[in-house]
Protein backbone atom coordinates (compact mmCIF):
# COMPACT_ATOMS: atom_id res chain seq x y z
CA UNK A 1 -14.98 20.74 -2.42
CA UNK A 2 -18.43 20.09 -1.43
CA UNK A 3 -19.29 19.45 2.28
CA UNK A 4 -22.94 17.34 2.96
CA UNK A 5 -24.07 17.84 6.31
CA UNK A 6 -25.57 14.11 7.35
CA UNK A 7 -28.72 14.20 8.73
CA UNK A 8 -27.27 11.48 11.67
CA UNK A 9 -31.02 10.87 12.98
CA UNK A 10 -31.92 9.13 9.84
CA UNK A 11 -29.29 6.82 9.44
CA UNK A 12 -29.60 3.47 10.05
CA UNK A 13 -27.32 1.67 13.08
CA UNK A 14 -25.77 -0.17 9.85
CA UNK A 15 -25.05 3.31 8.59
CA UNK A 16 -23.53 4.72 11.83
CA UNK A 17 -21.19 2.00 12.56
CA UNK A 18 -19.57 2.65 9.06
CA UNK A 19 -19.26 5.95 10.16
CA UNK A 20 -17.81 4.78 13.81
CA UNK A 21 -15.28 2.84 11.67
CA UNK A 22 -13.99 6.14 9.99
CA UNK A 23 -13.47 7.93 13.83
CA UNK A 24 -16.69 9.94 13.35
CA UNK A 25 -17.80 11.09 16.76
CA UNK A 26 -21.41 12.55 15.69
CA UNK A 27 -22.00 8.87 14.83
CA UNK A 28 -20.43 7.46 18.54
CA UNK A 29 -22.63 9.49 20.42
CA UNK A 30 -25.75 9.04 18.39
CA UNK A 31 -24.93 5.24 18.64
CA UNK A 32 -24.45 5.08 22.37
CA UNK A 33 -27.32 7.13 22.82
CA UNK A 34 -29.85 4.86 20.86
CA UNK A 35 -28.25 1.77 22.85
CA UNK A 36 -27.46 2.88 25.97
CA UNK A 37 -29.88 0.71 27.39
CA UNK A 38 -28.44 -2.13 26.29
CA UNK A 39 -25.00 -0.45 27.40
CA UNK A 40 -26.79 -0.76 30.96
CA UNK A 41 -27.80 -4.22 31.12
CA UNK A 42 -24.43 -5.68 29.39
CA UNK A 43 -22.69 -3.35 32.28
CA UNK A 44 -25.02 -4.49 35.15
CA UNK A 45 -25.12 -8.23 33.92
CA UNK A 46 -21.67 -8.11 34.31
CA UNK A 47 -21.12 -6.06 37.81
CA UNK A 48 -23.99 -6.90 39.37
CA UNK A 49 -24.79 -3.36 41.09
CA UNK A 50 -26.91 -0.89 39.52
CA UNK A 51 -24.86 2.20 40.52
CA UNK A 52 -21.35 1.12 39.49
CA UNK A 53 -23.27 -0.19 35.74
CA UNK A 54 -25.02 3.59 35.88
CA UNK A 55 -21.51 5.14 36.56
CA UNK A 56 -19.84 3.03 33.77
CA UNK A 57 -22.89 3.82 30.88
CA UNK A 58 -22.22 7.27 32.35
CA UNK A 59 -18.64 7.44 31.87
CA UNK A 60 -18.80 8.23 28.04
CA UNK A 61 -15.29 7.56 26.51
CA UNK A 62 -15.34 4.09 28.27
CA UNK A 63 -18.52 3.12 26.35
CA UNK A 64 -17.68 4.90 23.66
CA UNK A 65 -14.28 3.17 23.05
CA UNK A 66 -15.89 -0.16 24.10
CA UNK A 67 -18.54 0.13 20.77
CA UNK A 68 -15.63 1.51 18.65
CA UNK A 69 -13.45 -1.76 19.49
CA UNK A 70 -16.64 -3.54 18.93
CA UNK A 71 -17.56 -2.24 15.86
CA UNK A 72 -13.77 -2.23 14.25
CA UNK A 73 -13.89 -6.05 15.47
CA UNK A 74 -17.30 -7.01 13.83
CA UNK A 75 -15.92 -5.40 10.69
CA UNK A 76 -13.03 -7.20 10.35
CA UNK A 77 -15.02 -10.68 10.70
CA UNK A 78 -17.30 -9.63 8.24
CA UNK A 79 -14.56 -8.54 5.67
CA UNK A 80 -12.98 -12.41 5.91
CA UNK A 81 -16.14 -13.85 5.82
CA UNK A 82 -16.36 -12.38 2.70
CA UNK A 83 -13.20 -13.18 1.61
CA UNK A 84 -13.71 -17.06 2.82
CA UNK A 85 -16.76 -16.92 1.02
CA UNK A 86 -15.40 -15.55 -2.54
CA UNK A 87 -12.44 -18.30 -2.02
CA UNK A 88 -15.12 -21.22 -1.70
CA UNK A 89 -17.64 -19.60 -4.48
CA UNK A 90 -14.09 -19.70 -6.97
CA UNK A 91 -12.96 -22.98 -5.60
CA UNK A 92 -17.02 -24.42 -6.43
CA UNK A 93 -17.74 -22.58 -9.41
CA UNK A 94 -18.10 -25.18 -12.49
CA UNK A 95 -15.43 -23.48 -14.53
CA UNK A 96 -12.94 -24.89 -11.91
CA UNK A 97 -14.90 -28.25 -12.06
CA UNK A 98 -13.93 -28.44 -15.61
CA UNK A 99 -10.22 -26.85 -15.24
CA UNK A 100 -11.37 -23.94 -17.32
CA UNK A 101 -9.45 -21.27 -15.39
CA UNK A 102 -10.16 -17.59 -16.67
CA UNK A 103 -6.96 -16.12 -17.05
């Protein structure tokens, strides 16, 4: 067996969350870092005081755990939207049109 060693930097957000999916914690923290800006303002929109939004980003596992139920969330929509979107692309097609059903 083979191990790669990713080169985290390069990937893409896209790229990261996949990995976030699969528990990968190189990917987390590379993820929170790059938006933990936006970790701030979501945090401090929604307390309304800068230190207790500061001690929140800086609490780790909390944001951590908050873009892992995020990301497992946002994957999940996109899978049915998939699915909801094969089911309408069958129901559409012009072989159903015709009732020529592949079998």
């Amino acid at each position: 067996m083979t191990n790669i060693a990713l080169d985290y930097e390069h990937l893409s957000d896209v790229e990261l969350a996949a990995l976030v999916v699969r528990r990968d914690p190189a990917a987390v923290r590379l993820i929170t870092r790059r938006n933990n800006q936006r970790l701030y303002r979501v945090a401090w929109s929604i307390l309304k005081d800068r230190a207790e939004a500061e001690g929140v980003c800086g609490h780790r596992s909390l944001c951590r755990r908050g873009i892992a139920v995020h990301l497992v969330d946002a994957d999940r929509r996109q899978r049915s939207l998939r699915q909801a979107t094969r089911r309408a692309e069958a129901i559409a097609s012009p072989a159903s049109a015709s009732g020529d059903h592949p079998r």
